[in-house]
N, C-alpha and C. Protein backbone atom coordinates (compact mmCIF):
# COMPACT_ATOMS: atom_id res chain seq x y z
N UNK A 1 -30.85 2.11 34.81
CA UNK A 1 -29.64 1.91 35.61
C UNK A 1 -29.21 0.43 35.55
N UNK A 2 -28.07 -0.27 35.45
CA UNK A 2 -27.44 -0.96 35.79
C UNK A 2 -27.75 -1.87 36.56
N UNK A 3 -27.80 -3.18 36.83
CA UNK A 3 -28.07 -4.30 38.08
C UNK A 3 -27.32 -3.98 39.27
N UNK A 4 -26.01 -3.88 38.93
CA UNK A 4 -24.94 -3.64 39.91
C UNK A 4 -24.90 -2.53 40.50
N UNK A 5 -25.29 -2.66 41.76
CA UNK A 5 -25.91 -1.40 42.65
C UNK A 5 -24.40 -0.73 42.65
N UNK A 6 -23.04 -1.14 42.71
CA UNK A 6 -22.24 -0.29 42.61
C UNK A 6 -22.19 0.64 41.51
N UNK A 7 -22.13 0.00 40.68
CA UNK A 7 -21.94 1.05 39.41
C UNK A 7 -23.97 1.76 39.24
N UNK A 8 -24.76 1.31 39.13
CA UNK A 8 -25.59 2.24 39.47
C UNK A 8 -25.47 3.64 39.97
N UNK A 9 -24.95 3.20 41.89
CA UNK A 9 -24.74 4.48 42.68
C UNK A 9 -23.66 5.72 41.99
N UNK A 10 -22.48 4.81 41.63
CA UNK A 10 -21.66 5.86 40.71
C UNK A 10 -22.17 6.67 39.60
N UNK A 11 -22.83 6.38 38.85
CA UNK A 11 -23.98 6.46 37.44
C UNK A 11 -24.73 7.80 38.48
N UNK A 12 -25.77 7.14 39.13
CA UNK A 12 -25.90 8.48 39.78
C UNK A 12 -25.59 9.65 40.73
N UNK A 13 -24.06 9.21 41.04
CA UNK A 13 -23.32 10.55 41.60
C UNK A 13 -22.96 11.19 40.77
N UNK A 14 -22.75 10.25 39.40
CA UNK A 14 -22.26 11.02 38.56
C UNK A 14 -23.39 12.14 37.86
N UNK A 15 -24.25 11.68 37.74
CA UNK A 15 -25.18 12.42 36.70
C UNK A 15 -25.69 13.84 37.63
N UNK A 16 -25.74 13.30 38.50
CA UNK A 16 -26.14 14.79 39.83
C UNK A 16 -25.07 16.20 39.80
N UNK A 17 -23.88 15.81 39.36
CA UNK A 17 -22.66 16.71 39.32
C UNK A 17 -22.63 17.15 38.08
N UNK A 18 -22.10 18.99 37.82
CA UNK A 18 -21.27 19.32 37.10
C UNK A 18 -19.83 18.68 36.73
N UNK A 19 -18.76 18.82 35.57
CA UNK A 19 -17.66 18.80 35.75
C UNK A 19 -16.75 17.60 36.64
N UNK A 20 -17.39 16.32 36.55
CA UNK A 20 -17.11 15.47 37.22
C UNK A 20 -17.06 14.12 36.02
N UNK A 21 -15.83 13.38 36.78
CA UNK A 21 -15.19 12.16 35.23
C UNK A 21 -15.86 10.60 36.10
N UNK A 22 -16.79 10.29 35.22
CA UNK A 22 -17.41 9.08 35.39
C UNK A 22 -16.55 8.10 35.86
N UNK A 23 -16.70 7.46 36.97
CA UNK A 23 -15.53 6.39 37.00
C UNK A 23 -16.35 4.95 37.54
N UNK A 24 -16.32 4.10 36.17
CA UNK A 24 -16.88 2.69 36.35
C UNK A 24 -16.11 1.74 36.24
N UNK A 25 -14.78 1.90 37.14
CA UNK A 25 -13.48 1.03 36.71
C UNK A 25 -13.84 -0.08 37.42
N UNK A 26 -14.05 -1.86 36.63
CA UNK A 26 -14.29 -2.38 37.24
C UNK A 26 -15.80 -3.24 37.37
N UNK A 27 -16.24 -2.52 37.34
CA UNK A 27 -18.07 -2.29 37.75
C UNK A 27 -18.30 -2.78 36.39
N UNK A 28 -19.48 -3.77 36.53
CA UNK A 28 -20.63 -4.14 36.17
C UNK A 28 -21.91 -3.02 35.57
N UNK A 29 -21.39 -2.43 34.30
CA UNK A 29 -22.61 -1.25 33.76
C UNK A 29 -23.42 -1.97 32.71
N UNK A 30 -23.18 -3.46 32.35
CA UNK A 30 -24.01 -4.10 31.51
C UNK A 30 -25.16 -3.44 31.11
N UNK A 31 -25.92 -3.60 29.66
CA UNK A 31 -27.17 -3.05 29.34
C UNK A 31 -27.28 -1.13 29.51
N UNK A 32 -26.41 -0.68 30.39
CA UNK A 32 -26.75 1.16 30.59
C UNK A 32 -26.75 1.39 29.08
N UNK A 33 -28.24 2.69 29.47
CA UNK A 33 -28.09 3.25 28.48
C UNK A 33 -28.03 4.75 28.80
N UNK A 34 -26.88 4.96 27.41
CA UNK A 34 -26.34 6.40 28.33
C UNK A 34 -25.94 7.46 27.25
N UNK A 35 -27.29 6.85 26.15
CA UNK A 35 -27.08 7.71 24.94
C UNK A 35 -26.85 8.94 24.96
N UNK A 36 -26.24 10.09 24.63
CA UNK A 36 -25.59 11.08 23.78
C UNK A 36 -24.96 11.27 25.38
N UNK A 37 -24.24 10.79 26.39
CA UNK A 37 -24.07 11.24 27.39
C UNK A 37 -22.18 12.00 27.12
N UNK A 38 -22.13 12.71 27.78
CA UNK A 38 -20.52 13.48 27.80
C UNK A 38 -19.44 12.68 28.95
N UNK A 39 -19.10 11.31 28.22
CA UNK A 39 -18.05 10.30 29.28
C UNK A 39 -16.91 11.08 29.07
N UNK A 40 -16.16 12.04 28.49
CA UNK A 40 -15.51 12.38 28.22
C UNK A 40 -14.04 12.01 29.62
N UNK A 41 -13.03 11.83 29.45
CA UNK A 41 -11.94 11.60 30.28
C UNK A 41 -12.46 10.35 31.11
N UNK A 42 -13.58 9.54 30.80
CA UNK A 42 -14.13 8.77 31.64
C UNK A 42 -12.74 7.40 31.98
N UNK A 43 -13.30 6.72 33.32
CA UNK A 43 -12.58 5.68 34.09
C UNK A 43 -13.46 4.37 33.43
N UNK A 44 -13.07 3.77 32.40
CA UNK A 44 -13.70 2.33 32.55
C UNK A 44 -12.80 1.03 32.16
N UNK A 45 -11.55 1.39 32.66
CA UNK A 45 -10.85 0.40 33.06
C UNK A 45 -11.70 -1.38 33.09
N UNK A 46 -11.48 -2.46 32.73
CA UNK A 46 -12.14 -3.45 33.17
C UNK A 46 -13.93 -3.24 33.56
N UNK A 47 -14.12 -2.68 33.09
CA UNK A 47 -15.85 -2.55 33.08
C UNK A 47 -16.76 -3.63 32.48
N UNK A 48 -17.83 -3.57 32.58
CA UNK A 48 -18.14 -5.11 31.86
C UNK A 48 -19.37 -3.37 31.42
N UNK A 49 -19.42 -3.59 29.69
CA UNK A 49 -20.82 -2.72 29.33
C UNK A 49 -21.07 -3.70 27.80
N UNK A 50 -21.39 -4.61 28.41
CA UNK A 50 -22.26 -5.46 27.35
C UNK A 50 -23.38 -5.23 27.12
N UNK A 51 -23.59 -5.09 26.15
CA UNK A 51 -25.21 -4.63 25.78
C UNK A 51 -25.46 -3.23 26.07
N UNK A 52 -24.26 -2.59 26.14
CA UNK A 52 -25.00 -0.89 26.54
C UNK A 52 -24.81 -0.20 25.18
N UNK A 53 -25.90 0.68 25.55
CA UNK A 53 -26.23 1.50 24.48
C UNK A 53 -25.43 3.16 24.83
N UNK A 54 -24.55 3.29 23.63
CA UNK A 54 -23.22 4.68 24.09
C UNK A 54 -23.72 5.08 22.38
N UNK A 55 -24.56 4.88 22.32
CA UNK A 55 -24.80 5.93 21.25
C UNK A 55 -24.85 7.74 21.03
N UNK A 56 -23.82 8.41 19.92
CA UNK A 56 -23.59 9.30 20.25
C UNK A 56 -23.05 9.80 21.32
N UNK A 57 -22.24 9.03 22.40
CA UNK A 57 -21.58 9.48 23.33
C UNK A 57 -19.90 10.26 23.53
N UNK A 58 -19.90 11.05 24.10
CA UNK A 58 -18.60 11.53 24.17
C UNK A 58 -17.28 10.62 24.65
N UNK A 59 -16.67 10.04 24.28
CA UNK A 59 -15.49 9.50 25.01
C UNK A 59 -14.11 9.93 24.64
N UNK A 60 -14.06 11.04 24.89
CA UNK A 60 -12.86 11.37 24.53
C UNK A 60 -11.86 11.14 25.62
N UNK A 61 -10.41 10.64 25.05
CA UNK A 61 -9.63 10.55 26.04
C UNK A 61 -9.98 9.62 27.17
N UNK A 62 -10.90 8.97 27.22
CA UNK A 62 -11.79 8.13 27.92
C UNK A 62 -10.19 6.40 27.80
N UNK A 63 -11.07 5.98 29.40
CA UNK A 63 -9.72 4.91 29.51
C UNK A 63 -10.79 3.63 29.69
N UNK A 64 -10.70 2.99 28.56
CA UNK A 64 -11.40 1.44 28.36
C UNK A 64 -10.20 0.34 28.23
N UNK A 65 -8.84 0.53 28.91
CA UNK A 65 -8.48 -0.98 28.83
C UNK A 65 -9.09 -2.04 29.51
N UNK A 66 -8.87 -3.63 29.01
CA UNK A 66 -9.52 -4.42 28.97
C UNK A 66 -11.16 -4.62 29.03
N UNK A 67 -11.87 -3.27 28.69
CA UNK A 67 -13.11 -3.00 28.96
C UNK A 67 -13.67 -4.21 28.24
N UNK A 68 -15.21 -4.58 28.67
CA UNK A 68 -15.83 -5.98 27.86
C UNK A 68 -16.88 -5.13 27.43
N UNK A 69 -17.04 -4.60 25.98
CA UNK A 69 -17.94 -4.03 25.21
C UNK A 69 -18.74 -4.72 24.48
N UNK A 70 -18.58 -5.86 24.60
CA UNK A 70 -19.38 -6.76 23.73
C UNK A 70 -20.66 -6.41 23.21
N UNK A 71 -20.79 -6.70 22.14
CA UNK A 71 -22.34 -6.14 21.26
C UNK A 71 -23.24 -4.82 21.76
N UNK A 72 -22.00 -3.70 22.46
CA UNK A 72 -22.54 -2.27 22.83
C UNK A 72 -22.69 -1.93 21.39
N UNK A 73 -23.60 -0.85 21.39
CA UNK A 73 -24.04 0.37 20.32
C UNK A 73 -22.87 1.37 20.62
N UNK A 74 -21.86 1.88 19.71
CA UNK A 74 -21.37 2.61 19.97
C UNK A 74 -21.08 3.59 18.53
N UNK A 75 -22.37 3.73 17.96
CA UNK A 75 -22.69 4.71 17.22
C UNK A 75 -22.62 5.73 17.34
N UNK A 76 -21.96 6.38 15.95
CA UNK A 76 -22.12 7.69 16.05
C UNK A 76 -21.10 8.61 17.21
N UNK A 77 -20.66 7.63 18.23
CA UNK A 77 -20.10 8.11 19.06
C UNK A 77 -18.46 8.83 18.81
N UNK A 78 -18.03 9.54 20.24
CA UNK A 78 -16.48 9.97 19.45
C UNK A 78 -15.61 9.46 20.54
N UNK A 79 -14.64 8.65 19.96
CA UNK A 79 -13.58 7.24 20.84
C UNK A 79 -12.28 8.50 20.52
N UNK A 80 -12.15 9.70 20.19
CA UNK A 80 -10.97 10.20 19.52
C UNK A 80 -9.83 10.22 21.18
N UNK A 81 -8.56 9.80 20.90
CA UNK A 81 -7.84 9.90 21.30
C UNK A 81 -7.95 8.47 22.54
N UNK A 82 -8.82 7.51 22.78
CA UNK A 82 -9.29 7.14 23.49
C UNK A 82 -8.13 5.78 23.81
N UNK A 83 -8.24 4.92 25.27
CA UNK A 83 -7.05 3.91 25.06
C UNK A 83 -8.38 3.11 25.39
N UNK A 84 -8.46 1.81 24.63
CA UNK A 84 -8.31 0.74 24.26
C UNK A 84 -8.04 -0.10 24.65
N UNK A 85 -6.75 -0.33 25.22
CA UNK A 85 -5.78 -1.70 24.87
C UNK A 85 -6.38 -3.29 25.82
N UNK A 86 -6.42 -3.86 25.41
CA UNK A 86 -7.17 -5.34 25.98
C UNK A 86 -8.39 -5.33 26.12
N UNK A 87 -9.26 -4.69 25.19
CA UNK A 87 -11.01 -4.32 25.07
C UNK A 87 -11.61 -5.37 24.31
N UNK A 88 -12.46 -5.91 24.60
CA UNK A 88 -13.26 -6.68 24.50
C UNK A 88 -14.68 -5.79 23.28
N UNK A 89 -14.23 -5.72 21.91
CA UNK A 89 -15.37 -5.31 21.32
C UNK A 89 -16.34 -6.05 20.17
N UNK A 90 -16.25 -7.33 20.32
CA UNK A 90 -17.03 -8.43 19.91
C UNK A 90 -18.26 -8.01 19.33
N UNK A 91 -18.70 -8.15 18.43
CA UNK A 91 -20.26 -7.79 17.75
C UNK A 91 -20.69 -6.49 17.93
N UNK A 92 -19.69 -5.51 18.77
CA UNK A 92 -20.06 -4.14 18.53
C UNK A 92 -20.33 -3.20 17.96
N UNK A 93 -21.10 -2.65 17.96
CA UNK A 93 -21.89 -1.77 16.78
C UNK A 93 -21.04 0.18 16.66
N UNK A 94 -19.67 -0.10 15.93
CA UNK A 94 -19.56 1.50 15.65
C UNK A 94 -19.77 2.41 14.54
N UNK A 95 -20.82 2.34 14.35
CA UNK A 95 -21.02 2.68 12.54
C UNK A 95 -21.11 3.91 13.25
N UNK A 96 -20.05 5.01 12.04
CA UNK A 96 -19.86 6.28 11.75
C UNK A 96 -19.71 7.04 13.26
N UNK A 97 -19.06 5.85 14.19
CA UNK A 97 -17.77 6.40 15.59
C UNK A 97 -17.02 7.03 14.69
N UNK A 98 -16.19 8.01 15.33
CA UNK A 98 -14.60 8.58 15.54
C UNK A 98 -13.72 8.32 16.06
N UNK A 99 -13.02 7.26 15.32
CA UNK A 99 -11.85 6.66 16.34
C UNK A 99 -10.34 7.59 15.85
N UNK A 100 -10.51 8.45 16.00
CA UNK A 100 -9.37 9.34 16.01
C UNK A 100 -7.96 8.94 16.61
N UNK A 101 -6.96 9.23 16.38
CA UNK A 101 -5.64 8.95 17.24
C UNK A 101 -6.41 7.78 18.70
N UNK A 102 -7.18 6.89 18.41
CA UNK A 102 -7.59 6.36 19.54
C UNK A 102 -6.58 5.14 19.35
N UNK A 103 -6.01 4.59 20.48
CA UNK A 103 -5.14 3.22 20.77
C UNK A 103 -6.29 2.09 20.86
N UNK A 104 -5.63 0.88 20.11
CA UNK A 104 -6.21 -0.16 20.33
C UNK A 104 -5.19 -1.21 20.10
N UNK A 105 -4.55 -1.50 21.10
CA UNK A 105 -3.83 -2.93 21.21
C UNK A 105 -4.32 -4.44 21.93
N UNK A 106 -4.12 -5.25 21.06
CA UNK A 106 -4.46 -6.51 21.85
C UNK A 106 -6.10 -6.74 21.72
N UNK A 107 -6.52 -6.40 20.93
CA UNK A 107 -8.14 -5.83 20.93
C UNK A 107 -9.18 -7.20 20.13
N UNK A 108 -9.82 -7.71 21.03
CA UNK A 108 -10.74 -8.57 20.19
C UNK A 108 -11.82 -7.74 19.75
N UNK A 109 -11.90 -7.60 17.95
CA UNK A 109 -13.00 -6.53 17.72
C UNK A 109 -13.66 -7.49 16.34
N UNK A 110 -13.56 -8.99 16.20
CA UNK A 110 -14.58 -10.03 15.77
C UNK A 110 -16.08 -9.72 15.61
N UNK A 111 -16.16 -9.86 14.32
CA UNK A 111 -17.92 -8.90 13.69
C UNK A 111 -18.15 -7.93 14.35
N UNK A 112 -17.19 -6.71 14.91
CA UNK A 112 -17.60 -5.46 15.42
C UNK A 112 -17.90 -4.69 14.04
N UNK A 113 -18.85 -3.85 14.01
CA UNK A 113 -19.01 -2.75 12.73
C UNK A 113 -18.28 -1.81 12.89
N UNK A 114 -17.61 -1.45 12.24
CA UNK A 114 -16.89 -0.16 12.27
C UNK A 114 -17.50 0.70 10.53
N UNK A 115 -18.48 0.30 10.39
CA UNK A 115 -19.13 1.28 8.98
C UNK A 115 -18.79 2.46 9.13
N UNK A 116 -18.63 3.08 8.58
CA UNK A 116 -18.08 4.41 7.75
C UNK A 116 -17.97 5.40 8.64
N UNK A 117 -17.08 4.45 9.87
CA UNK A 117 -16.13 4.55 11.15
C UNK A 117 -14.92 5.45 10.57
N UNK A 118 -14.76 6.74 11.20
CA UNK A 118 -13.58 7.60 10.79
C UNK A 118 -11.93 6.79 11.77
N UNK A 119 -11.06 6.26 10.73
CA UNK A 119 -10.50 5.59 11.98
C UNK A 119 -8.99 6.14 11.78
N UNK A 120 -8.75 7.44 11.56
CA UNK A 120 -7.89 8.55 11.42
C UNK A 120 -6.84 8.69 12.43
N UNK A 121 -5.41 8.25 11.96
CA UNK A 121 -4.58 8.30 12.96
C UNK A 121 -4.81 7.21 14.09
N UNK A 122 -5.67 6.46 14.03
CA UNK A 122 -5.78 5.52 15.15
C UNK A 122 -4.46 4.36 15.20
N UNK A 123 -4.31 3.68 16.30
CA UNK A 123 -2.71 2.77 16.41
C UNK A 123 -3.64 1.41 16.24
N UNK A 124 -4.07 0.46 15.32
CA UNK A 124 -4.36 -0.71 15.58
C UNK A 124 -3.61 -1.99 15.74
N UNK A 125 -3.30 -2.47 16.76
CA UNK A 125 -1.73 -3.35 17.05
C UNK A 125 -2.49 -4.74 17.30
N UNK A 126 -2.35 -5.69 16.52
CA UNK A 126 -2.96 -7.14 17.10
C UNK A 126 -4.36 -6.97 17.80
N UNK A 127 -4.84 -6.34 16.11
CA UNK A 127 -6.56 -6.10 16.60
C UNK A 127 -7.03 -7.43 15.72
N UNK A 128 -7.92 -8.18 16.51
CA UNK A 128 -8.58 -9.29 15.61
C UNK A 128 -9.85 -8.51 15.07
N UNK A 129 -9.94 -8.54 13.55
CA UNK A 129 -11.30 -7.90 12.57
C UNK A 129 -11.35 -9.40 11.95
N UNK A 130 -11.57 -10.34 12.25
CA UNK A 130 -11.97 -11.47 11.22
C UNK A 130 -13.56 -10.67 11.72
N UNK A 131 -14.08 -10.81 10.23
CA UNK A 131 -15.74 -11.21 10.27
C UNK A 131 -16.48 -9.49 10.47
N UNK A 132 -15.25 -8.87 10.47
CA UNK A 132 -15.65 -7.25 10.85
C UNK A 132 -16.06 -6.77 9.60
N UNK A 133 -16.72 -5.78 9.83
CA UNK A 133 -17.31 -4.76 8.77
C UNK A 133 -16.41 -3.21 8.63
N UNK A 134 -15.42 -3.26 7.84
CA UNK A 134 -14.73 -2.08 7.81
C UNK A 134 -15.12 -0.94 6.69
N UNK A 135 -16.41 -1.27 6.07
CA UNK A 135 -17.31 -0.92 4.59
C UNK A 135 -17.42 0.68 5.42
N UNK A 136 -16.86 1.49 4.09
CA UNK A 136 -16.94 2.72 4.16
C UNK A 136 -16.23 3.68 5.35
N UNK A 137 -15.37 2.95 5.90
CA UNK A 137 -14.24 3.63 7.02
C UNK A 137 -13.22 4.19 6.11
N UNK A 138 -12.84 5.46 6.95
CA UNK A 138 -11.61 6.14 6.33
C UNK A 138 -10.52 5.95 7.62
N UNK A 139 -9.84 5.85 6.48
CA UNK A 139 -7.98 5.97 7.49
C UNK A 139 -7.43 6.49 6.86
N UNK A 140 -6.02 7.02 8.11
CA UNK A 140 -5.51 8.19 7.54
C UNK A 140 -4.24 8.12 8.33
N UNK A 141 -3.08 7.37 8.09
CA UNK A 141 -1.81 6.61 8.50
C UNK A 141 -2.21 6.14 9.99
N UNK A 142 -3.14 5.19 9.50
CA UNK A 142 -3.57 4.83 10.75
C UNK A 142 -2.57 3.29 10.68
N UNK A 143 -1.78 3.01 11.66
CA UNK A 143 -0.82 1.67 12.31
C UNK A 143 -2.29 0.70 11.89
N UNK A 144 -1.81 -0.23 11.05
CA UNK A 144 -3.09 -1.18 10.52
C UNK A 144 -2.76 -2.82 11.15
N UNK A 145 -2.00 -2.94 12.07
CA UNK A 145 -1.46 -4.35 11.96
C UNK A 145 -2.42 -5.31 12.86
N UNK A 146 -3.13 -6.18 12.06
CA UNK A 146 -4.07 -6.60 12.14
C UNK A 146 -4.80 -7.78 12.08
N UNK A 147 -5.69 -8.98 12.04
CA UNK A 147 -5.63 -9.90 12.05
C UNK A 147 -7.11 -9.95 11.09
N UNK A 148 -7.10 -10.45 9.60
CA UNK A 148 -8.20 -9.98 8.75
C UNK A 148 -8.36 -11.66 8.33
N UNK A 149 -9.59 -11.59 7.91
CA UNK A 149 -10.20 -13.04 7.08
C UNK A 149 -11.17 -12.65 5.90
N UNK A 150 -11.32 -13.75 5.56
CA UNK A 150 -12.21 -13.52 3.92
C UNK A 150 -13.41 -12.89 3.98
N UNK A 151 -14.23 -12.89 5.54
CA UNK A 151 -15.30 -12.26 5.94
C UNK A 151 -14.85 -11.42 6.65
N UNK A 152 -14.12 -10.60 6.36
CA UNK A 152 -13.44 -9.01 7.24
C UNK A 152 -14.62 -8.53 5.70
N UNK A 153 -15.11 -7.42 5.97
CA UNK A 153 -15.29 -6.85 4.54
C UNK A 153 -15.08 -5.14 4.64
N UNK A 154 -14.21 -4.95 3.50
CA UNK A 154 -13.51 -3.80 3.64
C UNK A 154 -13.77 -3.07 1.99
N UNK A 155 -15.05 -3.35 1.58
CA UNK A 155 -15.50 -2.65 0.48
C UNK A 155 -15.54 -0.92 0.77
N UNK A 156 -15.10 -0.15 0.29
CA UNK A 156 -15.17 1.56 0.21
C UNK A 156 -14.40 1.80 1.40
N UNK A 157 -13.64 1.22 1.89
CA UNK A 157 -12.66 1.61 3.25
C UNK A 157 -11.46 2.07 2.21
N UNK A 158 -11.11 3.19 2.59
CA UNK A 158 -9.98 4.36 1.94
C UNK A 158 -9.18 5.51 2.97
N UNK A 159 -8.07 5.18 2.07
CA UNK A 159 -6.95 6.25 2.70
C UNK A 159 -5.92 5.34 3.05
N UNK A 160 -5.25 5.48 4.01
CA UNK A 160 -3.82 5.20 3.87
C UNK A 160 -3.33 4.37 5.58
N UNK A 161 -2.72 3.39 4.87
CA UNK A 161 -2.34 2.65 6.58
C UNK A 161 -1.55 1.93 6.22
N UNK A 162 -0.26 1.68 7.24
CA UNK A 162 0.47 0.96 7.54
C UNK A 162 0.39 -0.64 8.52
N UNK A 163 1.52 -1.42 7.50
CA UNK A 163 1.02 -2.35 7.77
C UNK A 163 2.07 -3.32 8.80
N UNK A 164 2.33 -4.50 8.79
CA UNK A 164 1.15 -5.67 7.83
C UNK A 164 0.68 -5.73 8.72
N UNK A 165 -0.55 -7.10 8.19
CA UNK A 165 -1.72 -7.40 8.47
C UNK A 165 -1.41 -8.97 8.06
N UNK A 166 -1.92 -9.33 9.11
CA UNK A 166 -1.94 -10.93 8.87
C UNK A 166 -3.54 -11.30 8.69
N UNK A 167 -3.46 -11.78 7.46
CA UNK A 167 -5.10 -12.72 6.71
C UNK A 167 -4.80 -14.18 6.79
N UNK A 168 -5.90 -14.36 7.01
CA UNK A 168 -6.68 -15.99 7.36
C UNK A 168 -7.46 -16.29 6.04
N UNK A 169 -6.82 -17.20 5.30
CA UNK A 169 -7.83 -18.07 4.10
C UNK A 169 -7.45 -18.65 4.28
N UNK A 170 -8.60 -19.46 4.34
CA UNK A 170 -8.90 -21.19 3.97
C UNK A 170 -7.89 -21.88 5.14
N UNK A 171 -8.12 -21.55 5.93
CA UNK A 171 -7.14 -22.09 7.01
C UNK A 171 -5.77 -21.80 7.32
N UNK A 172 -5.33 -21.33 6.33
CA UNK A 172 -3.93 -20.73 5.83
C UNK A 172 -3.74 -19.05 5.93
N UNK A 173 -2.55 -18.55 6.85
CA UNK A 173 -2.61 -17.64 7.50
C UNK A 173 -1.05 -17.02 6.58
N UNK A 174 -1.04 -15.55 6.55
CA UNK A 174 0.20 -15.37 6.10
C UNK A 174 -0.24 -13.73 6.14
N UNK A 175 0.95 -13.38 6.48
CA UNK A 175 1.42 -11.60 6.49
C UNK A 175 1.36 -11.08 5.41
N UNK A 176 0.86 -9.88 5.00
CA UNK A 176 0.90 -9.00 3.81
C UNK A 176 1.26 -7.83 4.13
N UNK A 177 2.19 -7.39 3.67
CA UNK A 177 2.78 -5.67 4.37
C UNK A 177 2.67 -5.23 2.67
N UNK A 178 2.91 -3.93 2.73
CA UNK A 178 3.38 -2.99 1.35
C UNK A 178 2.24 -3.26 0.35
N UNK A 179 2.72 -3.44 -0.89
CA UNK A 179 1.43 -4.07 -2.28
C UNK A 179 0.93 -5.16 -2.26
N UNK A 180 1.31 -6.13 -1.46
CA UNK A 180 0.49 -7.04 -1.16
C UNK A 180 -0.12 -6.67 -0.33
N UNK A 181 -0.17 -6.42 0.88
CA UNK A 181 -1.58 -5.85 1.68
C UNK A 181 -2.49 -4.77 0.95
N UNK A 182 -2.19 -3.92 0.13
CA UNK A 182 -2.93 -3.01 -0.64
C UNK A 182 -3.26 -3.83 -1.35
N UNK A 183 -2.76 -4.96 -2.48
CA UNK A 183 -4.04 -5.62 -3.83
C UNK A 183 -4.76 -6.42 -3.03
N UNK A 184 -4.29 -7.12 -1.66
CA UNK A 184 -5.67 -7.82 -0.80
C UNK A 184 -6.36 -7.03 -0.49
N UNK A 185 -6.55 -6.01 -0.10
CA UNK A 185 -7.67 -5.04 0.44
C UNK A 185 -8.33 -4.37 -1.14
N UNK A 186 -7.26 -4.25 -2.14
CA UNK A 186 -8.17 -3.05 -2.81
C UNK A 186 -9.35 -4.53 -3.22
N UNK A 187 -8.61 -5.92 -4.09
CA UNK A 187 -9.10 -6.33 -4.40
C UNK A 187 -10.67 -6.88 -4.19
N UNK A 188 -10.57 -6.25 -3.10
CA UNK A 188 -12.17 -6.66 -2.19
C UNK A 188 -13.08 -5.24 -1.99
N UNK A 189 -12.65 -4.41 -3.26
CA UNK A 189 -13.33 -3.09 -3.18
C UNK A 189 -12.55 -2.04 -2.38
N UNK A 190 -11.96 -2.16 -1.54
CA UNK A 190 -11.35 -0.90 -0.72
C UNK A 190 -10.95 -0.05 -2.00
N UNK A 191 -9.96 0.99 -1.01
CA UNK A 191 -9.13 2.07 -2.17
C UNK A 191 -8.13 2.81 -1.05
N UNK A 192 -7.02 1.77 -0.83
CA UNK A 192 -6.49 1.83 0.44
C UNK A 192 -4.77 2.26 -0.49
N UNK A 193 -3.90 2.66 0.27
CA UNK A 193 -2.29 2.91 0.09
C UNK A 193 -1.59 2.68 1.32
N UNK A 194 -0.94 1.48 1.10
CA UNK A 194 -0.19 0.84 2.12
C UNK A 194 0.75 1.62 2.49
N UNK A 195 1.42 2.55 3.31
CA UNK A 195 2.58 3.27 3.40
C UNK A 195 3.66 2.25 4.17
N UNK A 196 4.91 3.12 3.43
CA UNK A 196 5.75 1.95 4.14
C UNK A 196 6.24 2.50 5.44
């Protein structure tokens, strides 16, 4: 359980109930671990779950704006349809999540893994990926507009997204929409199709 006796007590009203939507809006769930658990429609609005382990967890439809996810495990898990927007996912671990039609605006997601992360239909709007791992993610007209650097690495990431995407070299920053955002990405191994 949690330090924060609030979100604790919630954690376990929640777990005692059938058919009941987790609500840690707010609350301090740092470190929980709440592997393969069913958050599904969950409340975590402004939550602080740094260091928690959501491996294999359900979040569907689940509400994480401005959530602080920082260096959570969120493996394996399913984010499909999920909002996002002002989330904090810093060093987070989503290798082979489902980010389905999930929203993510405004999103610090800096060395988060997203490995061979299904990221299908997802909206990414002024998501920072400098330093991210996008190796072996599929997209699938997923809204790509994005903030990438020379250590984004996007080797075997395929399928199709719209752009642009603003990249960072060498100090020097500049927009790539259409075939230029596709020969920067393929050129680094992807096998991506920029749609217009």
């Amino acid at each position: 359980m949690p330090a924060d006796p609030d979100a604790a007590a919630e954690l376990r009203s929640w777990s005692g109930q059938e058919d009941t939507t987790v609500d840690l809006s707010g609350l301090d769930a740092s470190g929980v671990d709440l592997t393969d658990a069913d958050l599904g429609m969950g409340l975590f609005s402004e939550s602080r779950l740094v260091d928690a382990v959501l491996v294999g967890t359900d979040l569907y439809r689940a509400h994480l704006e401005n959530a602080v996810l920082e260096r959570a495990d969120l493996s394996r898990s399913s984010l499909v349809k999920a909002v996002l927007d002002g989330a904090s996912l810093r060093s987070a671990v989503l290798i082979e999540a489902d980010l389905g039609s999930a929203d993510l605006a405004d999103v610090d997601a800096r060395s988060a893994s997203f490995r061979a992360a299904r990221l299908n239909g997802a909206t990414f709007v002024d998501v920072h990926l400098e330093g991210a791992d996008l190796s072996d993610a599929s997209v699938a007209q997923t809204s790509f507009e994005v903030f990438l650097d020379e250590h984004t690495a996007v080797c075997g990431l395929s399928g199709t997204v719209y752009g642009p995407a603003r990249v960072d070299e060498d100090g020097s920053h500049r927009e790539l929409a259409g075939r230029d955002l596709e020969s920067w990405l393929n050129s680094r191994g992807a096998s991506v199709q920029v749609l217009n």
